[in-house]
PDB file of N, CA and C in Angstrom:
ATOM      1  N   UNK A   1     -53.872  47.382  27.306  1.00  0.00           N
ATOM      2  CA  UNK A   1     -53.368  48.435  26.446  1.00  0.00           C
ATOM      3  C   UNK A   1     -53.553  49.784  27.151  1.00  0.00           C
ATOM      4  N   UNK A   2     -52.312  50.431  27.496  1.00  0.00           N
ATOM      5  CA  UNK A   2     -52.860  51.931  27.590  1.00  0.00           C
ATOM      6  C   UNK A   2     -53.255  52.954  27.267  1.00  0.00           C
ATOM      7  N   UNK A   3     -54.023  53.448  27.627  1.00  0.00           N
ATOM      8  CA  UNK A   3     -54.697  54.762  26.871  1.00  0.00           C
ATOM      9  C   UNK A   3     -54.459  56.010  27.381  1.00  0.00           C
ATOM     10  N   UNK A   4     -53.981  57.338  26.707  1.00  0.00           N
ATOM     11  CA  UNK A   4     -54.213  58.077  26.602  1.00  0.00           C
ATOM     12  C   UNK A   4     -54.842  58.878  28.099  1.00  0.00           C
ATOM     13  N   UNK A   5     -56.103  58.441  28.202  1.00  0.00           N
ATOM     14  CA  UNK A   5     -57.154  59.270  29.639  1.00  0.00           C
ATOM     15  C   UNK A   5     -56.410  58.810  30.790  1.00  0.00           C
ATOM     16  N   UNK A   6     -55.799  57.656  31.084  1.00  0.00           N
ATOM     17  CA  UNK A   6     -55.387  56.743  32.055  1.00  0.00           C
ATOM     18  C   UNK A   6     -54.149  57.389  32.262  1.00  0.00           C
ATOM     19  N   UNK A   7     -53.078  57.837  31.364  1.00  0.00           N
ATOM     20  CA  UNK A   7     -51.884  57.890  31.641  1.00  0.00           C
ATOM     21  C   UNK A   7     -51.675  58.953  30.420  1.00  0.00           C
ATOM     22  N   UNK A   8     -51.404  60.319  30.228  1.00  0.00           N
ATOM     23  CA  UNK A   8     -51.142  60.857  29.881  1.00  0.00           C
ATOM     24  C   UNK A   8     -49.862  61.504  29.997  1.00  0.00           C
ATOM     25  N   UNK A   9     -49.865  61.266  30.978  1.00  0.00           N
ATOM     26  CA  UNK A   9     -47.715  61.462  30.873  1.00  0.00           C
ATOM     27  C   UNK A   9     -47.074  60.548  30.457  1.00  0.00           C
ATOM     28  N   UNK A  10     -47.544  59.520  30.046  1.00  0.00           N
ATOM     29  CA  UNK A  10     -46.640  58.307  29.200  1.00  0.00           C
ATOM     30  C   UNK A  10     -46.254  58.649  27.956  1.00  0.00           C
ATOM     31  N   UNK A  11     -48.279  59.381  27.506  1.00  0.00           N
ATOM     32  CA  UNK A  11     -47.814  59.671  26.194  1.00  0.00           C
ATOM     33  C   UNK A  11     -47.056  60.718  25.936  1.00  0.00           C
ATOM     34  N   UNK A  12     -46.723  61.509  26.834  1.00  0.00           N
ATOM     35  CA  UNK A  12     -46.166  63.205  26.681  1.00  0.00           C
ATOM     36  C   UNK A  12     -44.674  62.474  26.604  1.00  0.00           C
ATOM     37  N   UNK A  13     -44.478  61.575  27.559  1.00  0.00           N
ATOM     38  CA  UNK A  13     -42.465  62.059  27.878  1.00  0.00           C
ATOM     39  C   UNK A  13     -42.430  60.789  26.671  1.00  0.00           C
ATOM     40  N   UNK A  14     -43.431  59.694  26.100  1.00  0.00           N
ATOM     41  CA  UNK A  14     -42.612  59.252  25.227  1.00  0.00           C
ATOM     42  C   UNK A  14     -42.540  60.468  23.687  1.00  0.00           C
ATOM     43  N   UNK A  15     -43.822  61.048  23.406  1.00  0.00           N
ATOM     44  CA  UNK A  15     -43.494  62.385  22.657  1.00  0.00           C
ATOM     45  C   UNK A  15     -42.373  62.827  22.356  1.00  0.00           C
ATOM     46  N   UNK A  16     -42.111  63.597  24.011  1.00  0.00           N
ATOM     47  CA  UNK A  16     -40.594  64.127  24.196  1.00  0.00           C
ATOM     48  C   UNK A  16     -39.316  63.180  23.542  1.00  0.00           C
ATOM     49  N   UNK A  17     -39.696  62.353  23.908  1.00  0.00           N
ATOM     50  CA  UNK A  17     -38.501  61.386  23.403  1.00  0.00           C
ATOM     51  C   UNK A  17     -38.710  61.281  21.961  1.00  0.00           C
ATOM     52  N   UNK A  18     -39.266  60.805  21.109  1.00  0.00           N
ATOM     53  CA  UNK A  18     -39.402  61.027  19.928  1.00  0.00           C
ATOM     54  C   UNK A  18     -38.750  62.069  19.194  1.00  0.00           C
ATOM     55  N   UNK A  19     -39.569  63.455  19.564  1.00  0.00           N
ATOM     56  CA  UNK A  19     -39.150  64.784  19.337  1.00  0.00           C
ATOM     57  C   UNK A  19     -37.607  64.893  19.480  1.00  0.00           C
ATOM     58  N   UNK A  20     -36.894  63.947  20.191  1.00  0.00           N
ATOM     59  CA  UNK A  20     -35.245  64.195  20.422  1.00  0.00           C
ATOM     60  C   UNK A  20     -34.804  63.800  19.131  1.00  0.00           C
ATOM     61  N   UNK A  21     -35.648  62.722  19.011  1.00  0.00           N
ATOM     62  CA  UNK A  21     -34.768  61.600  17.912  1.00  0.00           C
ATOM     63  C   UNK A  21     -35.135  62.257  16.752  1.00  0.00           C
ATOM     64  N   UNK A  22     -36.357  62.938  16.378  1.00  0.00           N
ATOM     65  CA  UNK A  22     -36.780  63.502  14.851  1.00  0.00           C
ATOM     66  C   UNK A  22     -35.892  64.483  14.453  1.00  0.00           C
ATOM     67  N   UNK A  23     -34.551  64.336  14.268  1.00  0.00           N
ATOM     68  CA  UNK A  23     -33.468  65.176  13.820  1.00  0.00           C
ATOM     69  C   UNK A  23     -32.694  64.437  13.411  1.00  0.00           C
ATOM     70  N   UNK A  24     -32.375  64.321  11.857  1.00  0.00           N
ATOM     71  CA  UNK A  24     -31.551  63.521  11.258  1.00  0.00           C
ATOM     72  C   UNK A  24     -29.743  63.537  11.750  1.00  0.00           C
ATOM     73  N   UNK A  25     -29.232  64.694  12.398  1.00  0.00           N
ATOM     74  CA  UNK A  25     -28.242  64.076  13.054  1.00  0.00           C
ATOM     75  C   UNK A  25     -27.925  63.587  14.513  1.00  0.00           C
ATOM     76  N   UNK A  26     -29.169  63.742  15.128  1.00  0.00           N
ATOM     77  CA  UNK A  26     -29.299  63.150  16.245  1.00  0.00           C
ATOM     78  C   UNK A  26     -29.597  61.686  16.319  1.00  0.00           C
ATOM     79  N   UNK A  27     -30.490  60.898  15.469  1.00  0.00           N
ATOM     80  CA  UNK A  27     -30.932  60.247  14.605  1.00  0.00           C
ATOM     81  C   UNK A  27     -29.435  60.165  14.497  1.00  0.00           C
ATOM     82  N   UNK A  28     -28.399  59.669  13.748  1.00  0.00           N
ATOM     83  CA  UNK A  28     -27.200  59.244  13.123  1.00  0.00           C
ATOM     84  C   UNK A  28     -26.541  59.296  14.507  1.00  0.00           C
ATOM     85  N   UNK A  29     -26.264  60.193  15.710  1.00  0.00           N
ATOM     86  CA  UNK A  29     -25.510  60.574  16.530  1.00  0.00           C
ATOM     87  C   UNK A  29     -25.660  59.475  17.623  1.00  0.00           C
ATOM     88  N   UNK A  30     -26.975  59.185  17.518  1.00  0.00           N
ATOM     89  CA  UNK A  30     -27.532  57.675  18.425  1.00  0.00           C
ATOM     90  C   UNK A  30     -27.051  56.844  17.815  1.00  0.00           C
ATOM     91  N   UNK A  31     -27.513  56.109  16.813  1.00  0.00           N
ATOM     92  CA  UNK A  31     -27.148  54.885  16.007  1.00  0.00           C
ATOM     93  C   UNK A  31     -25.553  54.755  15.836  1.00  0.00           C
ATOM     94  N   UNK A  32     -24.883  55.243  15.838  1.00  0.00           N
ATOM     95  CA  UNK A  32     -22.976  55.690  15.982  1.00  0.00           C
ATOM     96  C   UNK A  32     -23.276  55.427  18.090  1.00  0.00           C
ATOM     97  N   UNK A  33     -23.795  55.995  18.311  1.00  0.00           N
ATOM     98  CA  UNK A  33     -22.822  55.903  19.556  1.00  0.00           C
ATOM     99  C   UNK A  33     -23.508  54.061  20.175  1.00  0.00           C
ATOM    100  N   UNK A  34     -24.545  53.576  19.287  1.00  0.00           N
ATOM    101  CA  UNK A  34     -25.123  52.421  19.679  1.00  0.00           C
ATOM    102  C   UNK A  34     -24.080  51.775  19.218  1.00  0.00           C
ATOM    103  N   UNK A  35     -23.957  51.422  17.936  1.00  0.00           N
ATOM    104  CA  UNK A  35     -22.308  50.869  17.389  1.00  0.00           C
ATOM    105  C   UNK A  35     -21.141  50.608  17.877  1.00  0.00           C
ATOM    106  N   UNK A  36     -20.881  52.262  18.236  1.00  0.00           N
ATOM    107  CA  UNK A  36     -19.928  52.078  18.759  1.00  0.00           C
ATOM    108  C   UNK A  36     -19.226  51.686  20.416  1.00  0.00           C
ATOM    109  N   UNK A  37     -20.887  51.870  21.173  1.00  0.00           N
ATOM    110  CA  UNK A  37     -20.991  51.562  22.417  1.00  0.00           C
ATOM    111  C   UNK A  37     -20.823  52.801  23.355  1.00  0.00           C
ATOM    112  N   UNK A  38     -19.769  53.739  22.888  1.00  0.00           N
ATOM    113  CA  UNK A  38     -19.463  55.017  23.604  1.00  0.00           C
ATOM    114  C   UNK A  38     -18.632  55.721  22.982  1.00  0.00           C
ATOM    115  N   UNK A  39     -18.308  57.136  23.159  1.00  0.00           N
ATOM    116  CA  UNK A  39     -17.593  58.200  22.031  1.00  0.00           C
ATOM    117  C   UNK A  39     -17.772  59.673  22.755  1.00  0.00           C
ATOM    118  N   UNK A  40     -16.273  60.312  22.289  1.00  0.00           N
ATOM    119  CA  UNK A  40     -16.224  61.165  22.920  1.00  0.00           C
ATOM    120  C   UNK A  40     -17.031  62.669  21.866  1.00  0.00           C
ATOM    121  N   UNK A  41     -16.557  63.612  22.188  1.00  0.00           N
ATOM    122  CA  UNK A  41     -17.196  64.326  20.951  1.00  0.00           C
ATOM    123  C   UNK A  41     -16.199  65.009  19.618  1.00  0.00           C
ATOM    124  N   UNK A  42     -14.446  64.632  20.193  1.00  0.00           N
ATOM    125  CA  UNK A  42     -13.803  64.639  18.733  1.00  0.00           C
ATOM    126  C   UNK A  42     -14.116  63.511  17.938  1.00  0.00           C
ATOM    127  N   UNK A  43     -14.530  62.035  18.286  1.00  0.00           N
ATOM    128  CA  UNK A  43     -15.100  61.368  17.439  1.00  0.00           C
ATOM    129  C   UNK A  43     -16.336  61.344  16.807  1.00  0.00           C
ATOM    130  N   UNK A  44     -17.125  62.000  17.306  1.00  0.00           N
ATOM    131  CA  UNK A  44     -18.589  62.499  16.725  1.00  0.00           C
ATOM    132  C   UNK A  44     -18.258  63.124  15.584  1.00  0.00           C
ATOM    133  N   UNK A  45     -17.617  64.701  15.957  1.00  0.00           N
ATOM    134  CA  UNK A  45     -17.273  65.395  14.988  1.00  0.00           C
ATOM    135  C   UNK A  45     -16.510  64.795  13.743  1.00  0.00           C
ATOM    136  N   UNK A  46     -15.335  63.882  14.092  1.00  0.00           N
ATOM    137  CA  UNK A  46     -14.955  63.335  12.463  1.00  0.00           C
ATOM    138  C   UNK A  46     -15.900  62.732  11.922  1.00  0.00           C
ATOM    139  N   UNK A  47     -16.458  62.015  12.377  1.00  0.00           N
ATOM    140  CA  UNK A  47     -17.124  61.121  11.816  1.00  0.00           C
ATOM    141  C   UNK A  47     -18.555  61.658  11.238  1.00  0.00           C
ATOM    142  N   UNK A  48     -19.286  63.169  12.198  1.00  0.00           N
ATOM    143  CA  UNK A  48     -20.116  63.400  11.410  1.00  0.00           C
ATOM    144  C   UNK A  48     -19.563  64.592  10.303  1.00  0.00           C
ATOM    145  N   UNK A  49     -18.602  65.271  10.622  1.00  0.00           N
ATOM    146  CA  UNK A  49     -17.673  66.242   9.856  1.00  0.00           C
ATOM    147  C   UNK A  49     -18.568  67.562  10.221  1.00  0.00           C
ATOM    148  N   UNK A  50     -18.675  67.947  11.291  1.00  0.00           N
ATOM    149  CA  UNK A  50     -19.503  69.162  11.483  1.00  0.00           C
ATOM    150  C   UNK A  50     -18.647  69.969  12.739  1.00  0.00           C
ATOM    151  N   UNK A  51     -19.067  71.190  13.236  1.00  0.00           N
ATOM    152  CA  UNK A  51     -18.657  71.551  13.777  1.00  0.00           C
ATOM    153  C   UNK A  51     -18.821  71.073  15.476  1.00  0.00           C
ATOM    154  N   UNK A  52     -17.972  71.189  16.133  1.00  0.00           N
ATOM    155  CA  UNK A  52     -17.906  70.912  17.699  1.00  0.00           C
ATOM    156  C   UNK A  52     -19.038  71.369  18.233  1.00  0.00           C
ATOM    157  N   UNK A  53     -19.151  72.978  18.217  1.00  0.00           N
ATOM    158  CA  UNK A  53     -20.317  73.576  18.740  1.00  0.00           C
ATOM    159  C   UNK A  53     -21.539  73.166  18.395  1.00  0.00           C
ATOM    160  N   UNK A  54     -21.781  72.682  17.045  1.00  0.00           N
ATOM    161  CA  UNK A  54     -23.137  72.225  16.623  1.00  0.00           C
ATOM    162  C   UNK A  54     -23.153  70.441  17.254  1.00  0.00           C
ATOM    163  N   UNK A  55     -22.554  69.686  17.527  1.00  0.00           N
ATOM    164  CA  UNK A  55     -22.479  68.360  17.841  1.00  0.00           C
ATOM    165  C   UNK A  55     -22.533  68.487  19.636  1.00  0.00           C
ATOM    166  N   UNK A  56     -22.092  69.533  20.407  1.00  0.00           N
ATOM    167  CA  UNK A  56     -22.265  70.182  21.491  1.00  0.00           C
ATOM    168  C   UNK A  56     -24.176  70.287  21.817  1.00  0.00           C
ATOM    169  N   UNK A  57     -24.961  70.951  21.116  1.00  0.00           N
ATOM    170  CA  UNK A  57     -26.036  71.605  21.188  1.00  0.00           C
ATOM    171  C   UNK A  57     -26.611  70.168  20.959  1.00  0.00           C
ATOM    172  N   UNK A  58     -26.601  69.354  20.098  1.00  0.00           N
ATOM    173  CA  UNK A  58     -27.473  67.882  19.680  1.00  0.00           C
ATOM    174  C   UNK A  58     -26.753  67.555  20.827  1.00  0.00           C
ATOM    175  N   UNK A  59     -25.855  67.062  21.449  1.00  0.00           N
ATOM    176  CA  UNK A  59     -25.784  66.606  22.821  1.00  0.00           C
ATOM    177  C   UNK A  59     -26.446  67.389  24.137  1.00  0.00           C
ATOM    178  N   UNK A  60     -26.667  68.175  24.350  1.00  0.00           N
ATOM    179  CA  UNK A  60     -27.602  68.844  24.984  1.00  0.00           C
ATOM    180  C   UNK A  60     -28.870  68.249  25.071  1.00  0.00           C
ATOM    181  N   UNK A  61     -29.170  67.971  23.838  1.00  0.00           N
ATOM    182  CA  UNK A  61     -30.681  67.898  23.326  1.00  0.00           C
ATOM    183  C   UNK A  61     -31.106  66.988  23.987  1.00  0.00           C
ATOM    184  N   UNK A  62     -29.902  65.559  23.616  1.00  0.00           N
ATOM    185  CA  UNK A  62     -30.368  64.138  23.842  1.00  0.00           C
ATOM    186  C   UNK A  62     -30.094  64.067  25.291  1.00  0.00           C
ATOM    187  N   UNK A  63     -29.333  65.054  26.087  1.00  0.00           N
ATOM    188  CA  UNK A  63     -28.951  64.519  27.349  1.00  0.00           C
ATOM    189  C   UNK A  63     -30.483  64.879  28.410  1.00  0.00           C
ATOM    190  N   UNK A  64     -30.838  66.203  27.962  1.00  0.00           N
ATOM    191  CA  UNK A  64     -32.177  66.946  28.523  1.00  0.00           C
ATOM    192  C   UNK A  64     -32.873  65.728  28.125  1.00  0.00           C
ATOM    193  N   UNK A  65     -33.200  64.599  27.195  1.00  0.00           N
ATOM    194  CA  UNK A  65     -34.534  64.072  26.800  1.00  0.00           C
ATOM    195  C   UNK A  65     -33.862  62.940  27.307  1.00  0.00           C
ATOM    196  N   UNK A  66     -32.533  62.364  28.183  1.00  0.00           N
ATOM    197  CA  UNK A  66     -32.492  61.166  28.886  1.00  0.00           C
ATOM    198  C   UNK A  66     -32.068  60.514  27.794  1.00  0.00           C
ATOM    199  N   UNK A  67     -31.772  60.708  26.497  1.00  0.00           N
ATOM    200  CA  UNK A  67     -31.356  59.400  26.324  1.00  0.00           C
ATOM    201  C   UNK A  67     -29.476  58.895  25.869  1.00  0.00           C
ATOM    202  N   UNK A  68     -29.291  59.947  26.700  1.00  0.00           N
ATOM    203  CA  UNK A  68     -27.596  59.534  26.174  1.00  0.00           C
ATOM    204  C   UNK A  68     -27.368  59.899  27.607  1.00  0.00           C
ATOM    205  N   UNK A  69     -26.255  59.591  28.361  1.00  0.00           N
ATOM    206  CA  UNK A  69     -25.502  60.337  29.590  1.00  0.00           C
ATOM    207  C   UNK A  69     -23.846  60.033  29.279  1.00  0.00           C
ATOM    208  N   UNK A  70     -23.356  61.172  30.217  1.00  0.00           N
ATOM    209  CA  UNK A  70     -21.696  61.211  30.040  1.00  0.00           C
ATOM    210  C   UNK A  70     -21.026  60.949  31.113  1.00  0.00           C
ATOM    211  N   UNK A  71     -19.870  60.208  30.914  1.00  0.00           N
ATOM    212  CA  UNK A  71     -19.281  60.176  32.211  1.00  0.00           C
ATOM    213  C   UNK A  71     -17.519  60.520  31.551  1.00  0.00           C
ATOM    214  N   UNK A  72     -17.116  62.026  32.566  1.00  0.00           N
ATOM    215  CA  UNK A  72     -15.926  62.581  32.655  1.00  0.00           C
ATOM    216  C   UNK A  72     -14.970  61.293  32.904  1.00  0.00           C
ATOM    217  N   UNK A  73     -13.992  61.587  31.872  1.00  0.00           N
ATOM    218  CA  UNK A  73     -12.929  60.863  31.995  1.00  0.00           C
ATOM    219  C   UNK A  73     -11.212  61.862  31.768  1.00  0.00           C
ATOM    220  N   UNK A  74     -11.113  62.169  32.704  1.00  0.00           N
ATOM    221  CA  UNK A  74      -9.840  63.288  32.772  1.00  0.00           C
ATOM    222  C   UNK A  74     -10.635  64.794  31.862  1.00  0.00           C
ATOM    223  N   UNK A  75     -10.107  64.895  31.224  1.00  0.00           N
ATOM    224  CA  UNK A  75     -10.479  66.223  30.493  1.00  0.00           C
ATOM    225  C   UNK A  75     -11.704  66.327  29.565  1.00  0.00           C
ATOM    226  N   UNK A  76     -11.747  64.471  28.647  1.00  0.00           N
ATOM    227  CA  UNK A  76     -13.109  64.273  28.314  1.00  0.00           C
ATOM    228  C   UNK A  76     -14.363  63.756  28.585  1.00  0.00           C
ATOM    229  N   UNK A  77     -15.716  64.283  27.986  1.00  0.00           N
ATOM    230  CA  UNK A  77     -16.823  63.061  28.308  1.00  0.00           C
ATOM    231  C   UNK A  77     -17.070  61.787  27.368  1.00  0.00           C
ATOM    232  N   UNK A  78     -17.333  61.260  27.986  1.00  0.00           N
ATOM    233  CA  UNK A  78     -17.626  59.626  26.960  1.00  0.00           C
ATOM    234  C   UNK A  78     -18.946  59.609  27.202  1.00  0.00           C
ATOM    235  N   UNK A  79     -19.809  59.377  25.812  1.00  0.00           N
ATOM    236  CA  UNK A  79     -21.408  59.497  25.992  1.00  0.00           C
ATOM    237  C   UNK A  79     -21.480  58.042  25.322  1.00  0.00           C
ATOM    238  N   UNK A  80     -22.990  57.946  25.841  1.00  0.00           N
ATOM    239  CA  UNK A  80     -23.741  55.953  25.699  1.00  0.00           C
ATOM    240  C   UNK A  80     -24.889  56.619  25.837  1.00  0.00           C
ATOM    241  N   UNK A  81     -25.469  55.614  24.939  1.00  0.00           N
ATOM    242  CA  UNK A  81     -27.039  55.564  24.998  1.00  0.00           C
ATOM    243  C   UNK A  81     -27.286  54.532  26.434  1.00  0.00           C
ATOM    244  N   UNK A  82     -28.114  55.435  27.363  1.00  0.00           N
ATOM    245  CA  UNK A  82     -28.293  54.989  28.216  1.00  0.00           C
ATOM    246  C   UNK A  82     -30.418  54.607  28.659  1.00  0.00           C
ATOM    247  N   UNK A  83     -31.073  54.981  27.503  1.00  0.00           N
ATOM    248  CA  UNK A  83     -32.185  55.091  27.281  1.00  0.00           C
ATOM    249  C   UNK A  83     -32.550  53.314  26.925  1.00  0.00           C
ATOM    250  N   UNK A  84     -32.933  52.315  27.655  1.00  0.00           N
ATOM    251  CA  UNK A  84     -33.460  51.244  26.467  1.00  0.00           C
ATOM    252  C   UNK A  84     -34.295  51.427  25.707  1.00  0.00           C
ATOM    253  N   UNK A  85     -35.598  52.336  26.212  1.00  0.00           N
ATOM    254  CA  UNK A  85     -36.754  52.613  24.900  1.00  0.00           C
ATOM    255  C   UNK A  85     -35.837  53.088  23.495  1.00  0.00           C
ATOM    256  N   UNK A  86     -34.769  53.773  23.484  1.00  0.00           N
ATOM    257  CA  UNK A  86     -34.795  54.058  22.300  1.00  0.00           C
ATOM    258  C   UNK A  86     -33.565  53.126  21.838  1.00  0.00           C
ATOM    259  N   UNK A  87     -32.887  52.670  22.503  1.00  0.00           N
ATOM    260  CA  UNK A  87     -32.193  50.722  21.836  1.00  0.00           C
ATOM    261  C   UNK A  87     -33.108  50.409  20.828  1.00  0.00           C
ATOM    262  N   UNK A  88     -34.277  49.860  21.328  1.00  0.00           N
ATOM    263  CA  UNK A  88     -35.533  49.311  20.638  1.00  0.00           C
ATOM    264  C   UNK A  88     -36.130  50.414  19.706  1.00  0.00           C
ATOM    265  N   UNK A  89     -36.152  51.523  19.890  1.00  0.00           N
ATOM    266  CA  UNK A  89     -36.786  52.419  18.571  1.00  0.00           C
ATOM    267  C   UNK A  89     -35.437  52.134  17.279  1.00  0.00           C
ATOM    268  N   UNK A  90     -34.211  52.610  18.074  1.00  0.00           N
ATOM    269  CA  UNK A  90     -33.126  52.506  16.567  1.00  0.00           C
ATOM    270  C   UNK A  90     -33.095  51.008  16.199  1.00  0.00           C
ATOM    271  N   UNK A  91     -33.112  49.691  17.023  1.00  0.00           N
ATOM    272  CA  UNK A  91     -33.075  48.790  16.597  1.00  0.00           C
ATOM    273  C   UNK A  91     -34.441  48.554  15.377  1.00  0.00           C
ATOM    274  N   UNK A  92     -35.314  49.114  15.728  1.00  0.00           N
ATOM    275  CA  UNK A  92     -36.473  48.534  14.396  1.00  0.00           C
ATOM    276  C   UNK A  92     -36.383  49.498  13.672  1.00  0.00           C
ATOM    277  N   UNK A  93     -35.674  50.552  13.917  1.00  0.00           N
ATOM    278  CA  UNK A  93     -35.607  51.754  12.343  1.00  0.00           C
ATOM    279  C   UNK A  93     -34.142  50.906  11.527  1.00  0.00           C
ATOM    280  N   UNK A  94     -33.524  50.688  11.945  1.00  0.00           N
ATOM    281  CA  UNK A  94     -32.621  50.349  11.395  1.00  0.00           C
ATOM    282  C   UNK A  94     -32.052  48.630  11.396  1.00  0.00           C
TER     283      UNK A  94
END
């Protein structure tokens, strides 16, 4: 079992990671793009009904904390959860 004294950056960047997810539409923005496998961000937006710019900034969030990445496809990005730790966190929350 690890502890804490031994490895303290385990516990920090899994923290960090946490801290991404403790936002109820980031939280929803994962679990949708797990579903759906990948999504650009006019489908975010219908589906969460919010604005671009605010669905912009929660992608930021999750991309800085590793757990989504994008890959350009002509004019858009297509984002995936590319994190397995948090596969396994949304899989037992949900």
């Amino acid at each position: 079992m690890e502890n804490f004294k031994n490895n303290p950056q385990l516990f920090e960047d899994n923290a960090e990671l946490l801290k991404a997810l403790a936002h109820p539409v980031r939280l929803c923005m994962v679990k949708g793009l797990l579903q759906a496998g990948e999504s650009n961000v006019s489908n975010m937006q219908n589906c969460l009904n919010m604005p671009q710019s605010t669905i912009s900034q929660h992608i930021a969030k999750l991309k800085s904390a590793g757990i989504i990445t994008g890959e350009r496809n002509g004019l858009e990005i297509i984002y995936k959860v590319s994190n397995p730790k948090v596969i396994s966190i949304i899989n037992a929350l949900f």
